[in-house]
N, C-alpha and C. Protein backbone atom coordinates (compact mmCIF):
# COMPACT_ATOMS: atom_id res chain seq x y z
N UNK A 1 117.88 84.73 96.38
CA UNK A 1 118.57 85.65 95.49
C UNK A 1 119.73 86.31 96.25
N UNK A 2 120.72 86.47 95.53
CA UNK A 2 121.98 87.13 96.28
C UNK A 2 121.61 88.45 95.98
N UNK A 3 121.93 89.07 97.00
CA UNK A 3 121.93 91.18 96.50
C UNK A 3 123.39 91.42 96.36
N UNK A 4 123.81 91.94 95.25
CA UNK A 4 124.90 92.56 94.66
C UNK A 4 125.48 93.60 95.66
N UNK A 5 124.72 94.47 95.90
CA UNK A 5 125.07 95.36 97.20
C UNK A 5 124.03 95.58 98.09
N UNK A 6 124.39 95.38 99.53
CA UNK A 6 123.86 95.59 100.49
C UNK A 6 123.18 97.03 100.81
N UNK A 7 123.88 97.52 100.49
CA UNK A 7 124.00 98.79 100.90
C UNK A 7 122.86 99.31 99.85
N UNK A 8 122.29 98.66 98.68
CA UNK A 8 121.00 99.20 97.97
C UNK A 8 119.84 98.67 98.48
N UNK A 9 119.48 98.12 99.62
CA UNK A 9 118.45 97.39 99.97
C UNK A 9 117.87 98.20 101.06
N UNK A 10 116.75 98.67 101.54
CA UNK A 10 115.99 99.14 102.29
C UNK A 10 114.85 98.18 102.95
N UNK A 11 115.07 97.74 104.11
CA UNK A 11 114.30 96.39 104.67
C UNK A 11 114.34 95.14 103.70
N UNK A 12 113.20 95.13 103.10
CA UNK A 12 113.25 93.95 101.98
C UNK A 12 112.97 94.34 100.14
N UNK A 13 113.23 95.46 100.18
CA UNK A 13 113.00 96.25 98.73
C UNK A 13 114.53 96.27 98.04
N UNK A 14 115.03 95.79 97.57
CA UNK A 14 116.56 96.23 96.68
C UNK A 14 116.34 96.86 95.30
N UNK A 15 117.29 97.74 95.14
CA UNK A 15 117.31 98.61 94.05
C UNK A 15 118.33 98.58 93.39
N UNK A 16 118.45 98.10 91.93
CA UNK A 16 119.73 97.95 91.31
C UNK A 16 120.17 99.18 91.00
N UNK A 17 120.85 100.22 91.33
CA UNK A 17 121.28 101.41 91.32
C UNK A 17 122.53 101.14 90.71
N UNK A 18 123.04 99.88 89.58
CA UNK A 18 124.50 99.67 88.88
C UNK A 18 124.74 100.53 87.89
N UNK A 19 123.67 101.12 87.56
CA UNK A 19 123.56 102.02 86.53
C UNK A 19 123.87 103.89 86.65
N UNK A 20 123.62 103.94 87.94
CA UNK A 20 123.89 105.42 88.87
C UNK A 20 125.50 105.37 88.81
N UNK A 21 125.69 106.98 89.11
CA UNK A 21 126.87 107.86 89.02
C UNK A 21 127.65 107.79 90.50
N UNK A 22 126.92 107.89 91.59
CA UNK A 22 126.69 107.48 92.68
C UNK A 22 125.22 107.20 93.54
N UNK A 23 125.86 106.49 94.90
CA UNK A 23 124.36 106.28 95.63
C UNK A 23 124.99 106.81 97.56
N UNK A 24 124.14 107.18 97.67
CA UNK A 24 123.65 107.24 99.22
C UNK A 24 123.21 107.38 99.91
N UNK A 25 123.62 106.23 100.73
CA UNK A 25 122.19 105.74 101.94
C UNK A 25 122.10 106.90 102.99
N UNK A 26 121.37 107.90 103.34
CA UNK A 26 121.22 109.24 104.43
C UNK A 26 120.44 108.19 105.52
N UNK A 27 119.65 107.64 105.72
CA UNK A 27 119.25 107.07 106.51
C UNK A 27 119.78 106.94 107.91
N UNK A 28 120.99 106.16 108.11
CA UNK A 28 121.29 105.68 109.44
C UNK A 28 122.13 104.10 108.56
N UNK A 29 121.94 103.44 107.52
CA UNK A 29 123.58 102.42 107.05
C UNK A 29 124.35 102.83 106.35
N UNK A 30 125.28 102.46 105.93
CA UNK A 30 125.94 103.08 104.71
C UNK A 30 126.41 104.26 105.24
N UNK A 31 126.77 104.59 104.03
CA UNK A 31 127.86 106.04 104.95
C UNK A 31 126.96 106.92 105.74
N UNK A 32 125.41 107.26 105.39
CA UNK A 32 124.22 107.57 106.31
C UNK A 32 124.67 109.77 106.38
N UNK A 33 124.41 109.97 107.38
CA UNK A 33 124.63 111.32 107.26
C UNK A 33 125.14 111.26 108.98
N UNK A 34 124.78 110.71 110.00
CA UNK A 34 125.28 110.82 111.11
C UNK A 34 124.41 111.61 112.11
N UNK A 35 123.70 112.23 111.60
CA UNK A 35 123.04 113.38 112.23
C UNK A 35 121.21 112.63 113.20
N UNK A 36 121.03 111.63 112.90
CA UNK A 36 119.74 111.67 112.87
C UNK A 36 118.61 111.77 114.03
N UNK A 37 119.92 111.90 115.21
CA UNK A 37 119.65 112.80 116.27
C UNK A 37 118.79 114.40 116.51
N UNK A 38 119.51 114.73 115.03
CA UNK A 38 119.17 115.96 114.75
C UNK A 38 118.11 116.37 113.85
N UNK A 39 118.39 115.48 112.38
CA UNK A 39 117.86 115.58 111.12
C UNK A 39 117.05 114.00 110.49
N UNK A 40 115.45 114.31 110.05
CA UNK A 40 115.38 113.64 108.67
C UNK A 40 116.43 113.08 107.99
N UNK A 41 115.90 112.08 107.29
CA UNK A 41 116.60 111.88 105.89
C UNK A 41 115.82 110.64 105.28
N UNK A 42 115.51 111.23 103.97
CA UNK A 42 115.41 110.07 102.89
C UNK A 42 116.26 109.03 102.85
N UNK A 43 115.86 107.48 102.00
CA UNK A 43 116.40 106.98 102.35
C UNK A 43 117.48 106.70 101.41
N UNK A 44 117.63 107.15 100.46
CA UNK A 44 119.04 107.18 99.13
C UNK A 44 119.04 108.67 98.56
N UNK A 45 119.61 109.26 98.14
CA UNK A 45 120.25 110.39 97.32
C UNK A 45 121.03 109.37 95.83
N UNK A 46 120.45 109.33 94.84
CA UNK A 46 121.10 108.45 93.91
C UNK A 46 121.11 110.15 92.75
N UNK A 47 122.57 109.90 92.35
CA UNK A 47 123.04 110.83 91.15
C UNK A 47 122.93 110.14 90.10
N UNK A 48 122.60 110.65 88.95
CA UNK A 48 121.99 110.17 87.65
C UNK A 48 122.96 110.82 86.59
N UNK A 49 123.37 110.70 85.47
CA UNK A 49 124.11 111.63 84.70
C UNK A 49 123.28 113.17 84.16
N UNK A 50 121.88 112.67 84.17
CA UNK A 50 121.19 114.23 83.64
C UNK A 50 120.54 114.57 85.25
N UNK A 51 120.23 113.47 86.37
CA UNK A 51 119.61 113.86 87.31
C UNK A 51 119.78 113.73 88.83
N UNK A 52 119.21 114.08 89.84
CA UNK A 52 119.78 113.73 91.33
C UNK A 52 118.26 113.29 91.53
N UNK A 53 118.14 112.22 92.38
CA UNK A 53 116.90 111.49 93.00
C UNK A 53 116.86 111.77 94.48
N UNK A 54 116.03 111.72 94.76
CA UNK A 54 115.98 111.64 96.44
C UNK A 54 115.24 110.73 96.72
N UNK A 55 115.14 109.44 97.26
CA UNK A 55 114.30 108.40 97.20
C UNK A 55 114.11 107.91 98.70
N UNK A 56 112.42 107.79 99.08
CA UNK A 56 112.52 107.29 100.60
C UNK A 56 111.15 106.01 100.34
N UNK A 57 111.13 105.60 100.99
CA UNK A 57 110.90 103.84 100.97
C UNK A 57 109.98 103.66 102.08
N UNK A 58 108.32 103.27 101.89
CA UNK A 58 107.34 103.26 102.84
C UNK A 58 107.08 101.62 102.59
N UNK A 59 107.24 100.50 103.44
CA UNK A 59 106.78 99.02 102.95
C UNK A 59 106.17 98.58 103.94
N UNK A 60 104.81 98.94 104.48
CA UNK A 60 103.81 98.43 105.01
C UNK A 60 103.22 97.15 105.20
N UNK A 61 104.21 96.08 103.75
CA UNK A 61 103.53 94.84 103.36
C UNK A 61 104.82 94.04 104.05
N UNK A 62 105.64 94.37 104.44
CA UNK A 62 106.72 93.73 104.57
C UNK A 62 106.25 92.61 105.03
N UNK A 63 107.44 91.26 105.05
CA UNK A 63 106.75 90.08 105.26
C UNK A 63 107.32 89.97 107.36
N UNK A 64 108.32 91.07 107.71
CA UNK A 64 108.94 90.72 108.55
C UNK A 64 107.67 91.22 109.94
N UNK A 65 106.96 91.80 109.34
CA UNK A 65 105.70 91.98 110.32
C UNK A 65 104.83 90.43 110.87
N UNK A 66 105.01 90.73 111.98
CA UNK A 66 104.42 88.78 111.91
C UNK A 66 102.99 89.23 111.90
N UNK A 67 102.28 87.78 111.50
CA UNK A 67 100.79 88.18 110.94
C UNK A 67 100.39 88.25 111.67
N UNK A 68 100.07 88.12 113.19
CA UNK A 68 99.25 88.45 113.85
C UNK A 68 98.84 89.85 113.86
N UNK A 69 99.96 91.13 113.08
CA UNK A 69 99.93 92.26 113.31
C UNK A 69 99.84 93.16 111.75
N UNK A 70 100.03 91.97 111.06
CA UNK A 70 99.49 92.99 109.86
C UNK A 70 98.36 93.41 109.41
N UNK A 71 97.01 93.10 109.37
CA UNK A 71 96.08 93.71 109.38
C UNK A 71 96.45 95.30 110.39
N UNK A 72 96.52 95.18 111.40
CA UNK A 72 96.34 96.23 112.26
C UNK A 72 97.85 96.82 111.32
N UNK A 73 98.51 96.88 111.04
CA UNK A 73 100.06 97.89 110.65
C UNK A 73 99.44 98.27 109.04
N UNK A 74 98.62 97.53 108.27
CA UNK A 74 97.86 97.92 107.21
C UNK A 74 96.76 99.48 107.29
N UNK A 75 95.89 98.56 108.32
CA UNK A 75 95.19 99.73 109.02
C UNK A 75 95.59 100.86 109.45
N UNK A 76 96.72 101.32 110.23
CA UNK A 76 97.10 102.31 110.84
C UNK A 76 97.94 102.69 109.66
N UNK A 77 98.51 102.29 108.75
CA UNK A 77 99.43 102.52 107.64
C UNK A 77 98.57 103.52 106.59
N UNK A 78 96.79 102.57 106.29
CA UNK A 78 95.94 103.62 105.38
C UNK A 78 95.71 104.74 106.39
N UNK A 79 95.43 104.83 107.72
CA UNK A 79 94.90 106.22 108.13
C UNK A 79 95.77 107.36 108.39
N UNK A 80 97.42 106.79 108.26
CA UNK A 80 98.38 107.71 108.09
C UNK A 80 98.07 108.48 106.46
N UNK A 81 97.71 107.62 105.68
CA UNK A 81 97.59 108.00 104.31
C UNK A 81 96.21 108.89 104.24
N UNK A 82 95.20 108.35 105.02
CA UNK A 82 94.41 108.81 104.71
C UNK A 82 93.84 110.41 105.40
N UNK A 83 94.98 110.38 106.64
CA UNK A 83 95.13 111.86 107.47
C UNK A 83 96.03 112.68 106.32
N UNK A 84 96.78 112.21 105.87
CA UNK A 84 98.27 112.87 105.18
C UNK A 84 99.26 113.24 106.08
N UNK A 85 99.03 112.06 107.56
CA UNK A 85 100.37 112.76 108.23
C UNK A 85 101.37 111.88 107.51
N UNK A 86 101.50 111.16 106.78
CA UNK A 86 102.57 110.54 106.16
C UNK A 86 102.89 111.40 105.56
N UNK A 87 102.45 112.57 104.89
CA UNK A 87 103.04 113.93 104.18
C UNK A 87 103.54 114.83 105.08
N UNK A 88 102.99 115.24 106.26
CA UNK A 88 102.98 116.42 107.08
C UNK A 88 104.25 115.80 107.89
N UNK A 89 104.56 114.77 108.69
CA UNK A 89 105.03 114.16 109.14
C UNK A 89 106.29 113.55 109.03
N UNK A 90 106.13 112.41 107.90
CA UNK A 90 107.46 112.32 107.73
C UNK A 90 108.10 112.51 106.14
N UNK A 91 106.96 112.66 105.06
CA UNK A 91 107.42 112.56 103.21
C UNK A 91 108.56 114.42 103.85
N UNK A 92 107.60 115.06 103.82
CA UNK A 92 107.79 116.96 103.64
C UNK A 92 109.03 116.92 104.49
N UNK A 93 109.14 116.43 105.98
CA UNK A 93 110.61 116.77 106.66
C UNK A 93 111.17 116.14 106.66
N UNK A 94 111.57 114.68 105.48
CA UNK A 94 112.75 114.04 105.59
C UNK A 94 113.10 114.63 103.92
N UNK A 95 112.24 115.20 103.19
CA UNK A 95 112.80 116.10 101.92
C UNK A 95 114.14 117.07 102.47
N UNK A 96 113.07 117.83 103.10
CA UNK A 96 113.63 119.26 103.61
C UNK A 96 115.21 119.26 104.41
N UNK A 97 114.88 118.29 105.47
CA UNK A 97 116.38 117.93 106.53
C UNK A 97 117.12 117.53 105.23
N UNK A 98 116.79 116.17 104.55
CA UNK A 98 117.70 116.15 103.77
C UNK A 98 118.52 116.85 102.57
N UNK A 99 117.98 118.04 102.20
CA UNK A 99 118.02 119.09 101.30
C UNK A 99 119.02 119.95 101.84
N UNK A 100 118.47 120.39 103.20
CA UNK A 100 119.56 121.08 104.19
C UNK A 100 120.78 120.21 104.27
N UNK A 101 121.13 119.11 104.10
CA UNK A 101 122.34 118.82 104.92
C UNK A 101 123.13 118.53 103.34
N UNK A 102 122.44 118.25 102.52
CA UNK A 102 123.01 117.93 101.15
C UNK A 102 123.69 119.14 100.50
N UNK A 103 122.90 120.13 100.46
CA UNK A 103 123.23 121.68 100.45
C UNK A 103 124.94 122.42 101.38
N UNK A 104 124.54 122.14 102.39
CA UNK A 104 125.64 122.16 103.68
C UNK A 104 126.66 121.33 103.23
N UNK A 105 126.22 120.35 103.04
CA UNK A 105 127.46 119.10 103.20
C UNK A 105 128.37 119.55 101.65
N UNK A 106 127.36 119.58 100.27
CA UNK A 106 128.08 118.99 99.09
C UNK A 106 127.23 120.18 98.12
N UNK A 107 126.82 121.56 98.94
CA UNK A 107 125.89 122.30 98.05
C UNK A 107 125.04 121.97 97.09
N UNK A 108 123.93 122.57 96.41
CA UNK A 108 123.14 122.17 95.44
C UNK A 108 123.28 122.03 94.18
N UNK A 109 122.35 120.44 93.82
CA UNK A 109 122.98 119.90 92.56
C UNK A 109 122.71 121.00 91.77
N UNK A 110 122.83 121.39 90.53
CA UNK A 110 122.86 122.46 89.23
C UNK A 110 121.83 120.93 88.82
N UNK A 111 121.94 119.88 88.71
CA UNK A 111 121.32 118.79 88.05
C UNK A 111 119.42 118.88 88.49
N UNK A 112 118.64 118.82 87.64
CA UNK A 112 117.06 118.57 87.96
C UNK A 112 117.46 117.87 88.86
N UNK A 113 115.99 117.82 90.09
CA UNK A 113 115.80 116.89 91.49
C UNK A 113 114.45 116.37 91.44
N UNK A 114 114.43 115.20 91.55
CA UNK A 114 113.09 114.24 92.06
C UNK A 114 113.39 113.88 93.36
N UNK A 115 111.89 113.82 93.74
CA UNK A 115 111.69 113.22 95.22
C UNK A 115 110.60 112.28 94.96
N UNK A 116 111.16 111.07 95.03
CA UNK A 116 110.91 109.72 94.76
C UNK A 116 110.58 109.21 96.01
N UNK A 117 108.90 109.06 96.26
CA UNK A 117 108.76 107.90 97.14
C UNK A 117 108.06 106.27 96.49
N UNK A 118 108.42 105.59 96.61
CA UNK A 118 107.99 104.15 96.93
C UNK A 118 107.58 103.55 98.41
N UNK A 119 105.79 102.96 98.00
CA UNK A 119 105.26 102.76 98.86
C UNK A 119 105.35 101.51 98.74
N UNK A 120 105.72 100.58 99.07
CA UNK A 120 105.41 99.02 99.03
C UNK A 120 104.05 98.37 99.66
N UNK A 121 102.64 98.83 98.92
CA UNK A 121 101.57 98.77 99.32
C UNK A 121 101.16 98.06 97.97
N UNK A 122 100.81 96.93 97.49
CA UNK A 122 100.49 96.75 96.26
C UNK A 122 99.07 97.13 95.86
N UNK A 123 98.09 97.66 97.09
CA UNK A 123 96.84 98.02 96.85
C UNK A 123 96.40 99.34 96.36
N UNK A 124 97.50 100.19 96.89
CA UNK A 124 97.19 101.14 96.31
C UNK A 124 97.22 101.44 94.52
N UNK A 125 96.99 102.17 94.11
CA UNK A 125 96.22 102.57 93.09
C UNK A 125 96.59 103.83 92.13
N UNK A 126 96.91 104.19 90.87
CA UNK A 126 97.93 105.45 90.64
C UNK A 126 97.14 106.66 90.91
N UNK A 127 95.36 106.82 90.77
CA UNK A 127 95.06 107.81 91.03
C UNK A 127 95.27 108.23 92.55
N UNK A 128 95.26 107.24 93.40
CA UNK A 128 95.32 107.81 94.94
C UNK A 128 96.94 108.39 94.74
N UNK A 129 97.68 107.71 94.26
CA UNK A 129 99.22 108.24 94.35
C UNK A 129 99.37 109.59 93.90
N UNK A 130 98.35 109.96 92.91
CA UNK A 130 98.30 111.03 92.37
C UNK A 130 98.00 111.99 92.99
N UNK A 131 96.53 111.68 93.72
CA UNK A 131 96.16 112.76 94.80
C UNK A 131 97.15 113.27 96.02
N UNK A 132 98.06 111.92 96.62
CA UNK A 132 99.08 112.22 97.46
C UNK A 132 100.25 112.98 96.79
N UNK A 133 100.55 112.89 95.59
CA UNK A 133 101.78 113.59 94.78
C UNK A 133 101.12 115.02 94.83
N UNK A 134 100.02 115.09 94.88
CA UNK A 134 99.13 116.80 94.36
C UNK A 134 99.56 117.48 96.00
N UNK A 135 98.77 116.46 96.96
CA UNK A 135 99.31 117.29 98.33
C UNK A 135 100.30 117.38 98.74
N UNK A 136 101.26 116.74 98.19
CA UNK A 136 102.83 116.90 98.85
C UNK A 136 103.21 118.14 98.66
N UNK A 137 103.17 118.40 97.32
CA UNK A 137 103.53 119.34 96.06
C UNK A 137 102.89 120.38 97.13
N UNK A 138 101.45 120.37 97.41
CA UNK A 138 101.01 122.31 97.52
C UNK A 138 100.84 122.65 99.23
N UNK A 139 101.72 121.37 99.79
CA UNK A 139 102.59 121.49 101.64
C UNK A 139 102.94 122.70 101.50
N UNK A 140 102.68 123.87 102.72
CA UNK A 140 103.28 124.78 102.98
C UNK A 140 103.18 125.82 101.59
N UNK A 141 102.04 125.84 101.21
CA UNK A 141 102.28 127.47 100.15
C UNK A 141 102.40 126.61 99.20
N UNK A 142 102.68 125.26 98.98
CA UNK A 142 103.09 124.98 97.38
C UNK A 142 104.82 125.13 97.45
N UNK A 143 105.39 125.13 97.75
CA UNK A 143 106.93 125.91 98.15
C UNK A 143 108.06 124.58 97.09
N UNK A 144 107.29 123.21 97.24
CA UNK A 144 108.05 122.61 96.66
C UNK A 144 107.95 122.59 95.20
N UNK A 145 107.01 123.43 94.62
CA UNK A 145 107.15 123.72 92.97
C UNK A 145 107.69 124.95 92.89
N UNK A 146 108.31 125.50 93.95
CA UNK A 146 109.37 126.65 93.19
C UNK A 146 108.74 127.82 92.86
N UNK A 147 109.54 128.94 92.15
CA UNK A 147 108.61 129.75 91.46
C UNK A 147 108.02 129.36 90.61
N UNK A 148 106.87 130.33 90.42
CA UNK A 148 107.27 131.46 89.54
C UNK A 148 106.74 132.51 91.03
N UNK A 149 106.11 132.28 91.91
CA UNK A 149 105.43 133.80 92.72
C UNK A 149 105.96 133.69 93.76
N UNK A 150 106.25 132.38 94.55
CA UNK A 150 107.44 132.95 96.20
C UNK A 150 108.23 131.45 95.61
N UNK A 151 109.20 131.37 96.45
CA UNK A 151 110.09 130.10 97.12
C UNK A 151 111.44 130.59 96.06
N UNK A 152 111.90 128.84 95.75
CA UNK A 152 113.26 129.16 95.32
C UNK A 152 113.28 128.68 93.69
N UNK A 153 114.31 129.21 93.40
CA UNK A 153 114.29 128.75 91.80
C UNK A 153 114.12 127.67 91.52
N UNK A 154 114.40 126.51 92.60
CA UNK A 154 114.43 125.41 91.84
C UNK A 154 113.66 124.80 92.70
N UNK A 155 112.78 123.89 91.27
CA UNK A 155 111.09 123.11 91.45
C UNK A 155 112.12 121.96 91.86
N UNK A 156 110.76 121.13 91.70
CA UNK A 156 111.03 119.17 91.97
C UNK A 156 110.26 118.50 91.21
N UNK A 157 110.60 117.43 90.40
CA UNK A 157 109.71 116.49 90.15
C UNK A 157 109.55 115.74 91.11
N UNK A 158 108.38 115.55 91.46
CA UNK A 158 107.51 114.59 92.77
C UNK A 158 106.77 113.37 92.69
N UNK A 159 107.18 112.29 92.66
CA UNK A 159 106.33 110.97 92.18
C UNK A 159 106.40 110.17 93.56
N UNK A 160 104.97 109.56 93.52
CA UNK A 160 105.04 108.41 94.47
C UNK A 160 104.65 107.44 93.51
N UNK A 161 104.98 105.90 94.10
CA UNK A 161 104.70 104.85 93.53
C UNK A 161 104.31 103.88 94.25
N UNK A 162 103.77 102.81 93.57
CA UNK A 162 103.73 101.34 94.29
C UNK A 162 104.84 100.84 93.44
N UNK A 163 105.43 99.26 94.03
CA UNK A 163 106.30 98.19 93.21
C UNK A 163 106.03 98.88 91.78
N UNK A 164 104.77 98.32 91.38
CA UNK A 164 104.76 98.18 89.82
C UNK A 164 104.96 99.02 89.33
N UNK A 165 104.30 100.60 89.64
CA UNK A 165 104.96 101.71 88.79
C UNK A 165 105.97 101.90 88.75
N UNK A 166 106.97 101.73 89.99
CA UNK A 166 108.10 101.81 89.88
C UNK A 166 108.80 100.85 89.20
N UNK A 167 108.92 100.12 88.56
CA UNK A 167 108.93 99.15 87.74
C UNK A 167 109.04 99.52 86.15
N UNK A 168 107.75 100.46 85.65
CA UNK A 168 107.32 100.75 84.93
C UNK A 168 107.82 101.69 84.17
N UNK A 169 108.46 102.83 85.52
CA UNK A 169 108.94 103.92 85.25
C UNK A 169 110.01 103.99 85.01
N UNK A 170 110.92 102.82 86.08
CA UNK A 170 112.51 102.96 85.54
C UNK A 170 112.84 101.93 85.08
N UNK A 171 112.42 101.03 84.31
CA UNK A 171 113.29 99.65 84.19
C UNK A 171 115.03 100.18 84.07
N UNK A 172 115.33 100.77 84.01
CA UNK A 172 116.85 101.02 84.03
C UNK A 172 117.26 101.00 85.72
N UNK A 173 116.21 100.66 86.33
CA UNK A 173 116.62 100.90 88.21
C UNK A 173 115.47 99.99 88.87
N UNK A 174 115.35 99.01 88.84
CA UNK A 174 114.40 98.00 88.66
C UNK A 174 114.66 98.25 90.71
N UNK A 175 113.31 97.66 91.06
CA UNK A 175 113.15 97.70 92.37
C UNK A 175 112.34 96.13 92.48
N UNK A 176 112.93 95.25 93.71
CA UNK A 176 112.38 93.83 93.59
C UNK A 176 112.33 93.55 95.55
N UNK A 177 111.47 93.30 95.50
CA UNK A 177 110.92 92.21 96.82
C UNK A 177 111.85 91.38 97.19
N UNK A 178 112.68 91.17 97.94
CA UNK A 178 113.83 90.15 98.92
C UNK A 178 113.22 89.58 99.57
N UNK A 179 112.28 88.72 100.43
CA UNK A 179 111.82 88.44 101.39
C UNK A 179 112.80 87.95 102.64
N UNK A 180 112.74 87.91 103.69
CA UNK A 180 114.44 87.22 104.38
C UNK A 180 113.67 86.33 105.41
């Protein structure tokens, strides 16, 4: 398969983002943020006409893992999940860095914000995603739902996914497997 743009692909996951207002890669390709010496970052900021996304990209299944090592990168992949340092670690401070520098750089959208992760795990399951969407959400005080009793005015919608939900959820932003 040819990818239309490079610059929408995250390892072997591409995202047709033809439909977005703009896209960008914070990561480290693409115009990136530069900082990452310093700062986190998700791995796209995609603008929507009613919304801003923040989208970061976990693919555990990748095929570029040679097999001798995927069982074991599976394994250590669920006990990140299953500690929640994949929340504590890296979901919560590549939000946050990236929030800060988006703010700094281009101030805050007025537009609703999601923080969109995709796990490229096809085993997982929507209730476990659910339970991980519940702990992201109540990190630190709960802070990322906003008021109504401390933090800042403005909440987040918070979804994690596998392939298929994500699939499910946006067919207008379809997400597909590249293998290379």
């Amino acid at each position: 398969m040819t990818v239309p743009n490079q610059e929408w692909m995250e390892g072997e996951l591409y995202f047709d983002f033809s439909q977005a207002l703009s896209v960008i890669s914070l990561d480290g390709h693409g115009q990136g943020h530069g900082m990452s010496h310093l700062m986190k970052a998700v791995d796209f900021v995609v603008e929507w006409e009613q919304e801003l996304w923040l989208i970061e990209i976990k693919d555990p299944e990748k095929s570029t893992i040679p097999k001798q090592h995927r069982v074991a990168q599976l394994e250590s992949f669920h006990q990140k999940l299953s500690s929640q340092s994949l929340l504590h670690a890296e979901l919560f401070p590549k939000l946050i860095d990236s929030l800060i520098y988006l703010g700094l750089n281009q101030g805050i959208s007025k537009k609703p914000m999601r923080y969109l992760t995709l796990i490229g795990m096809s085993s997982l399951q929507p209730p476990f995603l659910t339970v991980l969407k519940d702990a992201l959400l109540n990190l630190h005080g709960g802070c990322l739902l906003g008021r109504p009793t401390k933090g800042w005015e403005k909440g987040f919608d918070v979804h994690l996914f596998n392939l298929e939900l994500w699939n499910e959820w946006f067919p207008h932003c379809p997400a597909s497997r590249i293998e290379k």
